[in-house]
Protein backbone atom coordinates (compact mmCIF):
# COMPACT_ATOMS: atom_id res chain seq x y z
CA UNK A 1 -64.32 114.09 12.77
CA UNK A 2 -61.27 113.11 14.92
CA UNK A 3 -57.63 114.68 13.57
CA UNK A 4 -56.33 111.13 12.67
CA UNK A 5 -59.51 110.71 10.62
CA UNK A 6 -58.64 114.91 9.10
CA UNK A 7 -55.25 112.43 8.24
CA UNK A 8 -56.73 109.96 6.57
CA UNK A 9 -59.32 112.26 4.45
CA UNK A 10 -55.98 114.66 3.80
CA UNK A 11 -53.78 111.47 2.80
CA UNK A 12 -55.90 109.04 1.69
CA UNK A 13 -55.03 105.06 1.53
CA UNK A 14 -52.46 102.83 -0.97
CA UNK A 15 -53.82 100.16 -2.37
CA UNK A 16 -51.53 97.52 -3.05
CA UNK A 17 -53.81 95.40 -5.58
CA UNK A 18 -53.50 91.94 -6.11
CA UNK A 19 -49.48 91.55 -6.55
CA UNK A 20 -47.07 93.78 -5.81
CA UNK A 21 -44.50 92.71 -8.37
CA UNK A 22 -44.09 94.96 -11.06
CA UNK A 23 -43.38 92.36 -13.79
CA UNK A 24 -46.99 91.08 -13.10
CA UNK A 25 -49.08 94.74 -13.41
CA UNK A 26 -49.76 94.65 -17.42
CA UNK A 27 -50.64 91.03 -17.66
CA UNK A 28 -52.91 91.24 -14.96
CA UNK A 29 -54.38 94.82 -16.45
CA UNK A 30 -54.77 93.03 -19.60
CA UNK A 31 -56.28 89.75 -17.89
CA UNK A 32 -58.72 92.35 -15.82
CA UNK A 33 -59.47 94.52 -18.38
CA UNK A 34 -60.77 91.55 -21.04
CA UNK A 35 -62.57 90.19 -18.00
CA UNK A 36 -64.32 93.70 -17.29
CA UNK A 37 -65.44 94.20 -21.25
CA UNK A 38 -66.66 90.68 -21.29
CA UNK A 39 -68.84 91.07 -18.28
CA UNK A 40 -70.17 94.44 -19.95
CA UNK A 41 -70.37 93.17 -23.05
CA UNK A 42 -72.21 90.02 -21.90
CA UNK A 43 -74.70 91.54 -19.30
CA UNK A 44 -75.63 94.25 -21.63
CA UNK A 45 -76.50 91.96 -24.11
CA UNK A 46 -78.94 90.02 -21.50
CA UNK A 47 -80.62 93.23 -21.21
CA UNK A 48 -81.05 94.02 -24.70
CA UNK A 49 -82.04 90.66 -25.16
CA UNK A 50 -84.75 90.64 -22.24
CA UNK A 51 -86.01 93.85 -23.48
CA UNK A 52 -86.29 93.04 -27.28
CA UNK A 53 -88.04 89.61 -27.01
CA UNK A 54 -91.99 90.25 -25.50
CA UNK A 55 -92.40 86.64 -24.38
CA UNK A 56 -88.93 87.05 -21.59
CA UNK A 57 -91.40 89.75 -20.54
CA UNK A 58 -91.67 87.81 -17.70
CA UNK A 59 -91.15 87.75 -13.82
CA UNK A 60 -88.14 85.45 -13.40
CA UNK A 61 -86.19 87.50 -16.77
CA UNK A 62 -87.55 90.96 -15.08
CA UNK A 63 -85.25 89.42 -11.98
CA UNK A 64 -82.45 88.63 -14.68
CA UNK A 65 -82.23 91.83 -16.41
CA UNK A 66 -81.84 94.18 -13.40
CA UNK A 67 -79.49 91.24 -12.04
CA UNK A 68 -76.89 91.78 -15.21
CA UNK A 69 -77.72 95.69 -14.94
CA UNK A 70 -76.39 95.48 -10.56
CA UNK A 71 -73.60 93.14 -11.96
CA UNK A 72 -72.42 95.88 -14.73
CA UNK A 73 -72.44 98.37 -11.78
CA UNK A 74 -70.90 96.23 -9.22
CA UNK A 75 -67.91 95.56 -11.53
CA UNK A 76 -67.65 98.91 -12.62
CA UNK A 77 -67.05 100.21 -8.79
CA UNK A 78 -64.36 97.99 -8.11
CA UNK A 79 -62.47 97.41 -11.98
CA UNK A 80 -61.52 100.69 -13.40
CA UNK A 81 -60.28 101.73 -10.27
CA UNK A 82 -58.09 98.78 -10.40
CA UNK A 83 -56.78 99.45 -13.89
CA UNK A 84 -55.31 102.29 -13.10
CA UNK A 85 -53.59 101.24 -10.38
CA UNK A 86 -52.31 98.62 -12.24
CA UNK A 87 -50.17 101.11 -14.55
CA UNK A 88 -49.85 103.62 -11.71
CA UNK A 89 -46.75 104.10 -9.41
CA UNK A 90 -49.07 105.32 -6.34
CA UNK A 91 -51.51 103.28 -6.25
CA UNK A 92 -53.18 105.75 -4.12
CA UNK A 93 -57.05 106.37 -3.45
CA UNK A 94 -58.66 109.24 -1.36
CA UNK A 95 -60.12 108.84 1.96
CA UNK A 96 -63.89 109.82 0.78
CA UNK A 97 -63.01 107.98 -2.30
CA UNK A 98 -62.67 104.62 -0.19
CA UNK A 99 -65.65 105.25 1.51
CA UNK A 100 -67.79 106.12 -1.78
CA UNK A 101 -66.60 102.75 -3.05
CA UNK A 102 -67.11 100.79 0.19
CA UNK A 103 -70.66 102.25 -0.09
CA UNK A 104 -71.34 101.10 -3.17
CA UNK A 105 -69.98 98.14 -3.56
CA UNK A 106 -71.66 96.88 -0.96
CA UNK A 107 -74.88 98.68 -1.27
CA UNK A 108 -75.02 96.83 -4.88
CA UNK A 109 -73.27 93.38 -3.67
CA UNK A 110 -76.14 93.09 -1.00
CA UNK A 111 -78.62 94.29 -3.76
CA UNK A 112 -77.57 91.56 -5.71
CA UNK A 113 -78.44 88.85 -2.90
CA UNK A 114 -81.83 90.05 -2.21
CA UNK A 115 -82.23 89.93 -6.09
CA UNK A 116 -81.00 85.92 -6.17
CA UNK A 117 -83.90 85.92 -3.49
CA UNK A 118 -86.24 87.18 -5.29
CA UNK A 119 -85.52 85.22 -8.10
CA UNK A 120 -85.89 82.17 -5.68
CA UNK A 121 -89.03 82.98 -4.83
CA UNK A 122 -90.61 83.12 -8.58
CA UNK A 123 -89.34 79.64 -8.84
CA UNK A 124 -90.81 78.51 -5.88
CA UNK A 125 -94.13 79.82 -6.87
CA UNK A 126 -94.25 78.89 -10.78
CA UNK A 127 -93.27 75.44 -9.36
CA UNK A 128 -95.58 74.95 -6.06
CA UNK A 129 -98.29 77.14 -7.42
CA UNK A 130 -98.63 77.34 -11.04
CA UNK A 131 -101.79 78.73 -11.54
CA UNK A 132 -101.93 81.65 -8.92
CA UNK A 133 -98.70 82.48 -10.52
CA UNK A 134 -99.42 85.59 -12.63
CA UNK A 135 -101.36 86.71 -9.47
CA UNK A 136 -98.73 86.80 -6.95
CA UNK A 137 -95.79 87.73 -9.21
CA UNK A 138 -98.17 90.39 -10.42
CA UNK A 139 -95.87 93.55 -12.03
CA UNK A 140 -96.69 95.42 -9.19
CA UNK A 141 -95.20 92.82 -6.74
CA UNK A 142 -92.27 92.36 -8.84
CA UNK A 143 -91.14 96.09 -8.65
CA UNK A 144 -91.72 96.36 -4.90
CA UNK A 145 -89.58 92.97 -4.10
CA UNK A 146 -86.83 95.13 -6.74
CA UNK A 147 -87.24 98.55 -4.49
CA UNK A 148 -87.40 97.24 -1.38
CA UNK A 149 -84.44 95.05 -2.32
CA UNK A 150 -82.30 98.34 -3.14
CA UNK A 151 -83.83 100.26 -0.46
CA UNK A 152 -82.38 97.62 2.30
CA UNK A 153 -79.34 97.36 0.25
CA UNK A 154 -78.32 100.81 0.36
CA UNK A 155 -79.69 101.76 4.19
CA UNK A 156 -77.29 98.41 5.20
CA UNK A 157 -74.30 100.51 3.31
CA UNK A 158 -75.64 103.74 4.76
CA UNK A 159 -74.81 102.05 8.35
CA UNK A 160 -71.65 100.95 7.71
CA UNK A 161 -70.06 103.66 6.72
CA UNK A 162 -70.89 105.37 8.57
CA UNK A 163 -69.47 103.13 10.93
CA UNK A 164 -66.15 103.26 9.78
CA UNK A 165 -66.15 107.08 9.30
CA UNK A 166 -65.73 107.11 12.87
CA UNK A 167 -62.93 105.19 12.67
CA UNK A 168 -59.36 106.53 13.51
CA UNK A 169 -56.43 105.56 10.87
CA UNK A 170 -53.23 107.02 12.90
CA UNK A 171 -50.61 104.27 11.25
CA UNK A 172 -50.46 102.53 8.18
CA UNK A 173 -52.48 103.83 5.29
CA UNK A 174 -51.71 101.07 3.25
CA UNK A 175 -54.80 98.84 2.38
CA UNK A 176 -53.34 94.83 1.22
CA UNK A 177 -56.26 94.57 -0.88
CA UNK A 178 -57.34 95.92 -4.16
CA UNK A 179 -60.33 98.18 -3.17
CA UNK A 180 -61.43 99.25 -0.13
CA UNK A 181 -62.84 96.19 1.80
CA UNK A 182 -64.63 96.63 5.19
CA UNK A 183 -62.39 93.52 6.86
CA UNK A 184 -58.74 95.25 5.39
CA UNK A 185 -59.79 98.78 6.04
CA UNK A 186 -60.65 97.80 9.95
CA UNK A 187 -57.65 96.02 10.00
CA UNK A 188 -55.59 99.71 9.65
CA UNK A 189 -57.70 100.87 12.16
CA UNK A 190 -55.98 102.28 15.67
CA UNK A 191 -59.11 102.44 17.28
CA UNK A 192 -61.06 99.89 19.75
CA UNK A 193 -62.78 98.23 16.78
CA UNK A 194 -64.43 95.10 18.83
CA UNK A 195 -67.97 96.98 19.17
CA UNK A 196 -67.49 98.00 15.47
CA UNK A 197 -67.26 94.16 14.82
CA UNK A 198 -69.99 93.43 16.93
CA UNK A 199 -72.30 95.67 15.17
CA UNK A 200 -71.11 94.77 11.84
CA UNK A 201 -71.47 91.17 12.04
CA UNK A 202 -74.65 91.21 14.16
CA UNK A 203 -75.88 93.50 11.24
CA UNK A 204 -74.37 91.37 8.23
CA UNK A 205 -75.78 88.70 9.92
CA UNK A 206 -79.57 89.79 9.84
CA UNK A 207 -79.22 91.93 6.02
CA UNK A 208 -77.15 89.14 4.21
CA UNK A 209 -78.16 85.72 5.59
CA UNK A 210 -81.91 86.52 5.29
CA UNK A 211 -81.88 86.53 1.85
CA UNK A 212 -79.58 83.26 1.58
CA UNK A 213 -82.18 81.75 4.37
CA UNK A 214 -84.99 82.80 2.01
CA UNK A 215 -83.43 81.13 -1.22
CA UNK A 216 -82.60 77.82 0.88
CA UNK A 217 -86.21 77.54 2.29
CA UNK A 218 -87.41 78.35 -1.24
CA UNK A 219 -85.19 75.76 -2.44
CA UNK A 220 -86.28 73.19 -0.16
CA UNK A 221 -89.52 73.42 -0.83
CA UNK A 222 -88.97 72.80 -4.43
CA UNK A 223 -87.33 70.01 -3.56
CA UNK A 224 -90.43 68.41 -2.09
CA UNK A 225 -92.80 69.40 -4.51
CA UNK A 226 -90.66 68.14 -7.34
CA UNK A 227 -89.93 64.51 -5.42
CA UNK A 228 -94.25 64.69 -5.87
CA UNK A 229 -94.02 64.64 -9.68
CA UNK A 230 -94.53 61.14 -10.55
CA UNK A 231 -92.63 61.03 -14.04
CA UNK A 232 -89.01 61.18 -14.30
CA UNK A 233 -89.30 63.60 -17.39
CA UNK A 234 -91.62 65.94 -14.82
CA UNK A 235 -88.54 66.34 -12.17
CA UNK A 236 -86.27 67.07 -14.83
CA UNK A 237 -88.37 69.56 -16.76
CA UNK A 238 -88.91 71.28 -13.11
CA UNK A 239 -85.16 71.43 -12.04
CA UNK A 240 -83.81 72.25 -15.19
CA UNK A 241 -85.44 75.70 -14.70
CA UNK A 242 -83.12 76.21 -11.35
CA UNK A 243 -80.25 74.91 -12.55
CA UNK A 244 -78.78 78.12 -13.67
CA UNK A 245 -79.91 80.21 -10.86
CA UNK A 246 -78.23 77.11 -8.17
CA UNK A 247 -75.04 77.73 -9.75
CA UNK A 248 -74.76 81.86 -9.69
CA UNK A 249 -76.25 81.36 -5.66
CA UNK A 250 -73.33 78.25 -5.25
CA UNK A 251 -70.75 80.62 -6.81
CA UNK A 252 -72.13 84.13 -5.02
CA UNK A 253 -72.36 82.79 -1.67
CA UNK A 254 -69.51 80.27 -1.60
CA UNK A 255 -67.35 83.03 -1.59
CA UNK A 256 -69.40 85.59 0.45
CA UNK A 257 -69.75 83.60 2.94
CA UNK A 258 -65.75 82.35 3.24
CA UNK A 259 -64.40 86.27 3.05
CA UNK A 260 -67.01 87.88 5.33
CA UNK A 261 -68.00 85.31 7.89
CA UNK A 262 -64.96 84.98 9.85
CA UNK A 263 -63.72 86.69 12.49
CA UNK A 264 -60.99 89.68 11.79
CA UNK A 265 -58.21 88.00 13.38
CA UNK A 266 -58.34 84.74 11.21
CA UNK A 267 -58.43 87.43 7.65
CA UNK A 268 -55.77 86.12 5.24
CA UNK A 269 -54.70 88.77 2.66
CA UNK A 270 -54.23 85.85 -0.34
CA UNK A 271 -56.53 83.50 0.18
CA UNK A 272 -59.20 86.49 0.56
CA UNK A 273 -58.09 88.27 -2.07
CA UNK A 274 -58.64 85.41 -4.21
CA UNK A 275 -62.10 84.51 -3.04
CA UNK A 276 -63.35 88.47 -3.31
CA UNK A 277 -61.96 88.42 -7.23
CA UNK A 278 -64.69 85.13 -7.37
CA UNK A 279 -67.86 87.02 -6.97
CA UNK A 280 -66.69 90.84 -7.63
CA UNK A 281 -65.50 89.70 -11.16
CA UNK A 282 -65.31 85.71 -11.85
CA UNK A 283 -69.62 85.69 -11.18
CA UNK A 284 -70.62 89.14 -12.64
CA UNK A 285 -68.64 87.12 -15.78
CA UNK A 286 -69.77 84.27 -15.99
CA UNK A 287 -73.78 85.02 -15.04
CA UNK A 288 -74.39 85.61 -18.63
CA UNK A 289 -72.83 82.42 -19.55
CA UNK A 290 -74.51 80.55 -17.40
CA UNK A 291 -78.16 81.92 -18.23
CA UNK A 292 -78.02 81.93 -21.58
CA UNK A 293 -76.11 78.46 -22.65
CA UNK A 294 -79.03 76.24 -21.52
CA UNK A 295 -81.50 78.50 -21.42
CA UNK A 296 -83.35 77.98 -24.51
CA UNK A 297 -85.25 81.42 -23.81
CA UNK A 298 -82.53 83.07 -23.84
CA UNK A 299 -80.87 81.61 -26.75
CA UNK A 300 -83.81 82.34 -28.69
CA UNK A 301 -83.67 85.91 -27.32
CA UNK A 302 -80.00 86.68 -28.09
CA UNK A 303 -81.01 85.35 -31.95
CA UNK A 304 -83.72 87.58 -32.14
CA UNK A 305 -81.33 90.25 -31.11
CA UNK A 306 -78.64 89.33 -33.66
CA UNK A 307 -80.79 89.58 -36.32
CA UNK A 308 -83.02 93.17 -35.53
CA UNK A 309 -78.89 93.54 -35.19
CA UNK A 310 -77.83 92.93 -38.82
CA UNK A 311 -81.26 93.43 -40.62
C-alpha cells in the first residue's frame, strides 16, 4: 500500500453528513432514527408474516422476504453510522471502516437489484405461463436465482474495492457525503482516477443494468400477454399483481440511475445527497408499505400474525 494510502488508513475520513449546521443535527437524528425503526420494524414484520402464513409459501413472497431481510441490512450499514455522527463533534470514520461500508453497501444495494429481477421474472412466468409455473419456479430454482444473486453482488463489491484501495488520498480527508460513496470518495482522490472510472462504469454498467434490462424485458412481455386477455376485469386482475413491485423498481432505479450514471465531473453534493437518502432509506421504508396495503395476501398474513401475536 502506497504511504498516502498508510495516511488515509492512519487518519481515516470526516464525514460531513447531510447538513453541516449544528442547529439541524438532533432533528435530523430524530427524523433518521424514526425512519430507521420503522423500516426495521416494518420489514421484520414482512418476514414474520411470510414465514407464519403457509399459503405466502410461495415463489414471488420467498423473493419478498429475503428482499425486506437485504433492506434491514442495507439500512443498517449506512444509518447507525449516521446517528452517531449526528451527535458527534468528529464526525470521523476509519479508513478500513469506509471501505467495509463501501463493500457492503453496495454488495447488498446490487443484491437488492438482482432480487427486483428475480422477482420480475416470477411475474413474467405466473402470467405468460401459468401452468409450467410450479415447474420452473421450482424451490430449487428459486434458491439458486437468490445465491447467484448474492454471489454476483458481493464479487461486483469485491472489485471495487479493491479498486479504490489502490487509491492515493494525499489532501482532503473530508468526504461531503454521509457514508462513504464510491463517486465522493474518488472525488478526494490525488491519483489519475480516469482508468478507475473507466473500469467502474464499464463494470456498473454490465452488473447493475442487466438486472434492470432483465425486469424491463420481463415487463414488456407482460405487457403483451396482458393486451391478449380479452376482458377488461382479466388485465386488471393481471396488473394488479405488478403494481407493487413497478413502484419499489420506479423508486429503486429512479434514483440509482440519477446518482451513479453520470460522469464524476457533473457529481453535485445536494442534489446527490438527496437522491442516495431515496433508495438507502426513503425505499427500504416504504417497501413494506407498499406490499402490504393492497396486497390482500399480505394483509391477511400480517392478521394472522397479530393474532398468534395476542392469543
Amino acid at each position: 500500500m502506497e504511504i498516502s494510502n498508510h495516511s488515509s488508513a492512519t487518519s481515516g475520513f470526516i464525514l460531513l453528513g447531510l447538513s453541516s449546521n449544528p442547529h439541524m443535527q438532533r432533528p435530523l437524528f430524530a427524523i433518521f432514527l424514526i425512519m430507521y425503526l420503522v423500516t426495521v420494524v416494518g420489514n421484520v414484520l414482512i418476514i414474520l408474516a411470510i414465514h407464519s402464513d403457509s399459503r405466502l409459501h410461495t415463489p414471488m413472497y420467498f423473493f419478498l422476504s429475503n428482499l425486506s431481510f437485504m433492506d434491514i441490512c442495507f439500512t443498517t450499514v449506512i444509518v447507525p453510522k449516521m446517528l452517531v455522527n449526528f451527535l458527534s463533534t468528529t464526525k470521523a470514520i476509519s479508513y478500513v471502516g469506509c471501505l467495509v461500508q463501501m463493500y457492503f453497501f453496495m454488495a447488498l444495494a446490487n443484491t437488492d437489484s438482482y432480487l427486483l429481477a428475480s422477482m420480475a421474472i416470477d411475474r413474467l412466468v405466473a402470467i405468460c405461463n401459468p401452468f409450467r409455473y410450479d415447474v420452473v419456479m421450482s424451490p430449487r430454482r428459486c434458491l439458486l436465482m437468490l445465491l447467484g444473486s448474492c454471489t454476483i453482488s458481493h464479487l461486483h463489491s469485491l472489485f471495487r474495492v479493491l479498486l479504490m484501495s489502490r487509491l492515493s488520498f494525499c489532501a482532503s480527508h473530508v468526504i461531503k457525503h454521509f457514508f462513504c460513496d464510491t463517486q465522493p470518495v474518488l472525488k478526494l482522490s490525488c491519483s489519475d482516477t480516469s482508468s478507475s472510472q473507466i473500469v467502474v462504469m464499464t463494470e456498473t454498467l454490465a452488473v447493475i443494468v442487466t438486472p434492470f434490462l432483465c425486469i424491463l424485458f420481463s415487463y414488456l412481455r407482460i405487457i403483451v400477454a396482458v393486451l391478449r386477455i380479452p376482458s377488461a376485469a382479466g388485465k386488471w386482475k393481471a396488473f394488479s399483481t405488478c403494481g407493487s413491485h413497478l413502484t419499489v423498481v420506479g423508486l429503486f432505479y429512479g434514483s440509482v440511475i440519477y446518482v451513479y450514471f453520470r460522469p464524476l465531473s457533473t457529481y453535485s453534493v445536494v442534489k446527490d445527497r438527496v437522491a442516495t437518502v431515496m433508495y438507502t432509506v426513503v425505499t427500504p421504508m416504504m417497501n413494506p408499505f407498499i406490499y402490504s396495503l393492497r396486497n390482500k395476501d399480505m394483509k391477511r398474513g400480517l392478521s394472522k400474525l397479530r393474532n398468534k401475536m395476542y392469543s
